[in-house]
N, C-alpha and C. Protein backbone atom coordinates (compact mmCIF):
# COMPACT_ATOMS: atom_id res chain seq x y z
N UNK A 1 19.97 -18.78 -8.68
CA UNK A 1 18.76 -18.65 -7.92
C UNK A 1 18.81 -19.64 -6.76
N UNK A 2 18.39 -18.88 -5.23
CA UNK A 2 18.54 -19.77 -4.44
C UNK A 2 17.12 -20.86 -4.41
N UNK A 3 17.22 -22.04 -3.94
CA UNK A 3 16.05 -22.61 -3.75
C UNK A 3 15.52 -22.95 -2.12
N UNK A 4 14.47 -22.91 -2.08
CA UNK A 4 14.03 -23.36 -0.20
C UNK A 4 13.05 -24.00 -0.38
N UNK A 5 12.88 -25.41 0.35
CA UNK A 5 11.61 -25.77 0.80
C UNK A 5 10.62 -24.80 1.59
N UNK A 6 9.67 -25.39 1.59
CA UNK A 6 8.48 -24.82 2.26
C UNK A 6 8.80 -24.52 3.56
N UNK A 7 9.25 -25.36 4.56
CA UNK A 7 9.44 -25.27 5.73
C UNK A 7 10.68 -24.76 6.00
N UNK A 8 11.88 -24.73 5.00
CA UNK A 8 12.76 -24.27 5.23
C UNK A 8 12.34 -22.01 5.28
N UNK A 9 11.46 -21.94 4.47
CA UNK A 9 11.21 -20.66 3.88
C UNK A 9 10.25 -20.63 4.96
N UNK A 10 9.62 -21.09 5.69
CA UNK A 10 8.75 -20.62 7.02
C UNK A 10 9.51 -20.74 8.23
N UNK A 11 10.61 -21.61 8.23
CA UNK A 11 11.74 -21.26 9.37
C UNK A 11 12.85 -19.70 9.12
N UNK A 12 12.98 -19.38 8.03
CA UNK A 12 14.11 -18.61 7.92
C UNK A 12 13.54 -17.60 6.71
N UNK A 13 12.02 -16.95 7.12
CA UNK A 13 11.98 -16.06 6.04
C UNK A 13 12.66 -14.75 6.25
N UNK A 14 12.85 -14.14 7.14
CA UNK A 14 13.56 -13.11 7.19
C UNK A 14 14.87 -13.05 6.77
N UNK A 15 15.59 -14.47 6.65
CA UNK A 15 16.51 -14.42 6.51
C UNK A 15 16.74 -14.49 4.17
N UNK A 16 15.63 -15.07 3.95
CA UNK A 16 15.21 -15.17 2.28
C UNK A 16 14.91 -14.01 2.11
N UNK A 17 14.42 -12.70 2.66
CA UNK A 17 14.30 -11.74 2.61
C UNK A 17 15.08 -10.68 2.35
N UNK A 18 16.10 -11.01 2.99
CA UNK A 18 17.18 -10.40 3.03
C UNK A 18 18.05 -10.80 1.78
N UNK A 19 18.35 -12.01 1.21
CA UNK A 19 19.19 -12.05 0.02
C UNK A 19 18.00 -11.43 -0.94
N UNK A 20 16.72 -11.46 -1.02
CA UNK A 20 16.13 -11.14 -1.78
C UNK A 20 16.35 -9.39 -2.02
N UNK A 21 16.20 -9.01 -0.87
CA UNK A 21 16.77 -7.49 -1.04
C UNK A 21 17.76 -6.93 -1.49
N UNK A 22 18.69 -8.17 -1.74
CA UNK A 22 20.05 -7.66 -2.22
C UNK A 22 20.17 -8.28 -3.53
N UNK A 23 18.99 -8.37 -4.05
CA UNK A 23 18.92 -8.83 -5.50
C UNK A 23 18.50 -10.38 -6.12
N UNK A 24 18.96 -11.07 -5.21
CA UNK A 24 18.81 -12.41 -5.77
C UNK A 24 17.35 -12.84 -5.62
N UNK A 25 16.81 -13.51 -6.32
CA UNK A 25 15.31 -14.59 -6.21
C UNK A 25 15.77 -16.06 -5.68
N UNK A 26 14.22 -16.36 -4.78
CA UNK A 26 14.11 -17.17 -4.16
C UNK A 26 13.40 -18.25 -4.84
N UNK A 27 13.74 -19.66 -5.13
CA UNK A 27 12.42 -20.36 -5.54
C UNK A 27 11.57 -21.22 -4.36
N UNK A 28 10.69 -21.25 -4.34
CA UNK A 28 9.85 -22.08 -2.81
C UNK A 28 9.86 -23.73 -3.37
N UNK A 29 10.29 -24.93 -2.94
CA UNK A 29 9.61 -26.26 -3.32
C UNK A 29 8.97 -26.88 -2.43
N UNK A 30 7.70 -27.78 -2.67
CA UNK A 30 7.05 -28.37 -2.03
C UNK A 30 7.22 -29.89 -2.44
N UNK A 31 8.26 -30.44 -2.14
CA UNK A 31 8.37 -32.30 -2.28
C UNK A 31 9.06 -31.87 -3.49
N UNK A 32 10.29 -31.01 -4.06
CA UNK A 32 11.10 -30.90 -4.97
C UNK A 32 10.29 -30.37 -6.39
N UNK A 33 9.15 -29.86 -5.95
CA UNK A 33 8.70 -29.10 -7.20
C UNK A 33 7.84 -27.89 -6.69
N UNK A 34 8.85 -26.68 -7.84
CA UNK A 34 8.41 -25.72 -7.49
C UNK A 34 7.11 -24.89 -7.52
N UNK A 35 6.87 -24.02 -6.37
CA UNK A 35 5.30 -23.52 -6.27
C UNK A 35 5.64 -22.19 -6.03
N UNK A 36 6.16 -21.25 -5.57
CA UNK A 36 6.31 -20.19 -5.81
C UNK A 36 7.96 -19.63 -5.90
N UNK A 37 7.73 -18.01 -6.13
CA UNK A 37 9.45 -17.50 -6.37
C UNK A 37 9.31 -15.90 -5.41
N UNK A 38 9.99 -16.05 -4.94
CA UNK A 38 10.00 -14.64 -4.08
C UNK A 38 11.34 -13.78 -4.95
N UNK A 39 10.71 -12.87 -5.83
CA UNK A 39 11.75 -12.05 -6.27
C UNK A 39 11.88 -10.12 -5.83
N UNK A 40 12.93 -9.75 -6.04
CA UNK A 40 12.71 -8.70 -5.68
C UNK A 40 11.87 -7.10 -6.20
N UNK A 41 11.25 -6.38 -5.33
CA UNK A 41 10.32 -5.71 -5.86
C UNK A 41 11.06 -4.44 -6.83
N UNK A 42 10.19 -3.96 -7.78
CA UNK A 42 10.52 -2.83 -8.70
C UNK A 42 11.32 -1.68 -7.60
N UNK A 43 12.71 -1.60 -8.09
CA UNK A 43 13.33 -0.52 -7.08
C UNK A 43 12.93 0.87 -7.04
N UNK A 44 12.11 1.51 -7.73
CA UNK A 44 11.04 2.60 -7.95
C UNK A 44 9.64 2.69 -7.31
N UNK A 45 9.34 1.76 -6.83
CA UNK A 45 8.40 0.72 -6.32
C UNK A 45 8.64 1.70 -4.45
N UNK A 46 9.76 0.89 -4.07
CA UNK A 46 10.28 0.93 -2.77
C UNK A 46 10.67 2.03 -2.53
N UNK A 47 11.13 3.26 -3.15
CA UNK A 47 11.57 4.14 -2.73
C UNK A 47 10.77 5.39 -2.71
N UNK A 48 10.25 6.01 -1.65
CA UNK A 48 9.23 7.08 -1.36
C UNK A 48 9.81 8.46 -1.77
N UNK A 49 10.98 8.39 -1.85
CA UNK A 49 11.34 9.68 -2.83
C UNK A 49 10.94 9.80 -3.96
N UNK A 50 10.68 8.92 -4.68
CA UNK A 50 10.32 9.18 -5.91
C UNK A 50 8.89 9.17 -6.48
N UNK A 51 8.23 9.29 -5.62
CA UNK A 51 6.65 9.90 -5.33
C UNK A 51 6.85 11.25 -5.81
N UNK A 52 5.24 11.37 -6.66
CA UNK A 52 6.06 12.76 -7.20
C UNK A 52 3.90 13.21 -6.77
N UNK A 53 4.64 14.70 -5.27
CA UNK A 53 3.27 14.95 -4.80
C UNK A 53 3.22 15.65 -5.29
N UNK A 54 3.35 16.61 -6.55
CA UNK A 54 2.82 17.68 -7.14
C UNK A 54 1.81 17.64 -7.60
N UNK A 55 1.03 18.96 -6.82
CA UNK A 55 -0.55 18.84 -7.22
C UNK A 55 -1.55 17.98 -6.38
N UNK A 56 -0.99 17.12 -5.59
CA UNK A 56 -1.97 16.08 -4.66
C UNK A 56 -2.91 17.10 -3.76
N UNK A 57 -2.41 18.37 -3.43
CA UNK A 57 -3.38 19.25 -3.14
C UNK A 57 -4.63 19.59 -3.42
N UNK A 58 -4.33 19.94 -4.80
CA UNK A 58 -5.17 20.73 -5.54
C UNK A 58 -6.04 19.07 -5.95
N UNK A 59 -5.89 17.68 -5.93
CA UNK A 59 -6.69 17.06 -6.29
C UNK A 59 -7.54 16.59 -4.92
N UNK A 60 -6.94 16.86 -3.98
CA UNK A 60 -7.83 16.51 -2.46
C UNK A 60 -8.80 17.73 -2.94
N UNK A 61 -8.68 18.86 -3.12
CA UNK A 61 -9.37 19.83 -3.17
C UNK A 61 -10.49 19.78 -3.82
N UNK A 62 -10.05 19.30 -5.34
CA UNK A 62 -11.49 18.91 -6.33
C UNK A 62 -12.52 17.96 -6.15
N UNK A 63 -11.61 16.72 -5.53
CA UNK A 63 -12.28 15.53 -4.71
C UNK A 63 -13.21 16.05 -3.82
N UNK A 64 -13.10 16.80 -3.01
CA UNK A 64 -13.70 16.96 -1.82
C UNK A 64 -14.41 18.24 -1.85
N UNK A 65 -14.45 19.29 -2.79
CA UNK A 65 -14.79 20.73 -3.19
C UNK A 65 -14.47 21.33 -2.16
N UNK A 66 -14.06 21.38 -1.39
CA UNK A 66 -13.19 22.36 -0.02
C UNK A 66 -13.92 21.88 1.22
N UNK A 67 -15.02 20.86 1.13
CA UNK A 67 -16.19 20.26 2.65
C UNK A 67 -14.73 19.83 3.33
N UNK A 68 -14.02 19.34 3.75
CA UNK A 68 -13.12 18.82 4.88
C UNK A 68 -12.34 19.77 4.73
N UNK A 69 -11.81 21.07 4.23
CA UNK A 69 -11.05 22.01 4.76
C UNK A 69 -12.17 23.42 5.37
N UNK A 70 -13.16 23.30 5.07
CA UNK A 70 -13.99 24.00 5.98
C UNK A 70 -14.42 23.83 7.75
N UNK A 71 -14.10 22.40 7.73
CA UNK A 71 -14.58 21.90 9.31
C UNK A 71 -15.59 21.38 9.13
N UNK A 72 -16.23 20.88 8.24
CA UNK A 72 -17.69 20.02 7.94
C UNK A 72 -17.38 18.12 8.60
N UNK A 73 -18.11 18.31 9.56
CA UNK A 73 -18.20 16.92 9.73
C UNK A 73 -18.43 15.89 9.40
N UNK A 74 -17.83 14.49 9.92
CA UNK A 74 -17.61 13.69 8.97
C UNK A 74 -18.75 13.18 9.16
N UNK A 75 -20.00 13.13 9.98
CA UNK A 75 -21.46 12.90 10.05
C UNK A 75 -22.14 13.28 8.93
N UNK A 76 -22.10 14.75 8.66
CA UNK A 76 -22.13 15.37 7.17
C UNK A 76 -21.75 14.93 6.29
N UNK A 77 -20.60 14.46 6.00
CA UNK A 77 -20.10 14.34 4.77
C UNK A 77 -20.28 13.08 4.52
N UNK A 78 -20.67 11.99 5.45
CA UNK A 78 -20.79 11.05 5.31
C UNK A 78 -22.67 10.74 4.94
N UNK A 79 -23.52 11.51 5.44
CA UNK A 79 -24.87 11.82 5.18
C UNK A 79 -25.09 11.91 3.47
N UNK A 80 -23.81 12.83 3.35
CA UNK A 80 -24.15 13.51 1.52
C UNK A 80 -23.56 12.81 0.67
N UNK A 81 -22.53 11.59 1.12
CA UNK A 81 -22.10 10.76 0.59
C UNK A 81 -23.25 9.18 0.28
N UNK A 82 -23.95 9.02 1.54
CA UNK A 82 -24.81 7.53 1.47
C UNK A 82 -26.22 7.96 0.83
N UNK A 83 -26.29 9.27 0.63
CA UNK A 83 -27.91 9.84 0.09
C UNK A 83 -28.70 9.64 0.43
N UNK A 84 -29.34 8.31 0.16
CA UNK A 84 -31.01 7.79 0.55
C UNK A 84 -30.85 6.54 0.99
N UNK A 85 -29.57 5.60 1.09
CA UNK A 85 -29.54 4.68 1.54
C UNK A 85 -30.16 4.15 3.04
């Protein structure tokens, strides 16, 4: 695990970023004791392929009962949304 001071990790974060992306964790120290760890994120996490939109249709649809695919304005919808407020 690499380690960085504080100021070292606010001079060269892009560059902690980058080993971090390639797997390794970062630890942060402030006066030789550590305060945070920059590790890398869930690789399922990061990757937008593996979004799974099946059906996100049909749930905009139920959400909304078809008012924004009719052309109902968002004055409207925003009226039937705040009620009596």
């Amino acid at each position: 695990m690499k380690t960085a001071t504080i100021r070292e990790a606010q001079h060269n974060f892009s560059a902690l970023l980058r080993l971090v992306q390639r797997g390794e964790e970062v630890q942060v120290l402030s006066r030789k004791t550590p305060v945070a760890r920059i590790v890398p994120a869930i690789h399922a996490v990061l990757s937008p392929d593996k979004v799974n939109w099946s059906g996100h249709q049909m749930k905009l649809k139920k959400l909304w009962k078809g008012k924004g695919a009719k052309g109902t304005s968002t004055d409207v919808l925003l009226n039937e949304l705040r009620g009596d407020r």
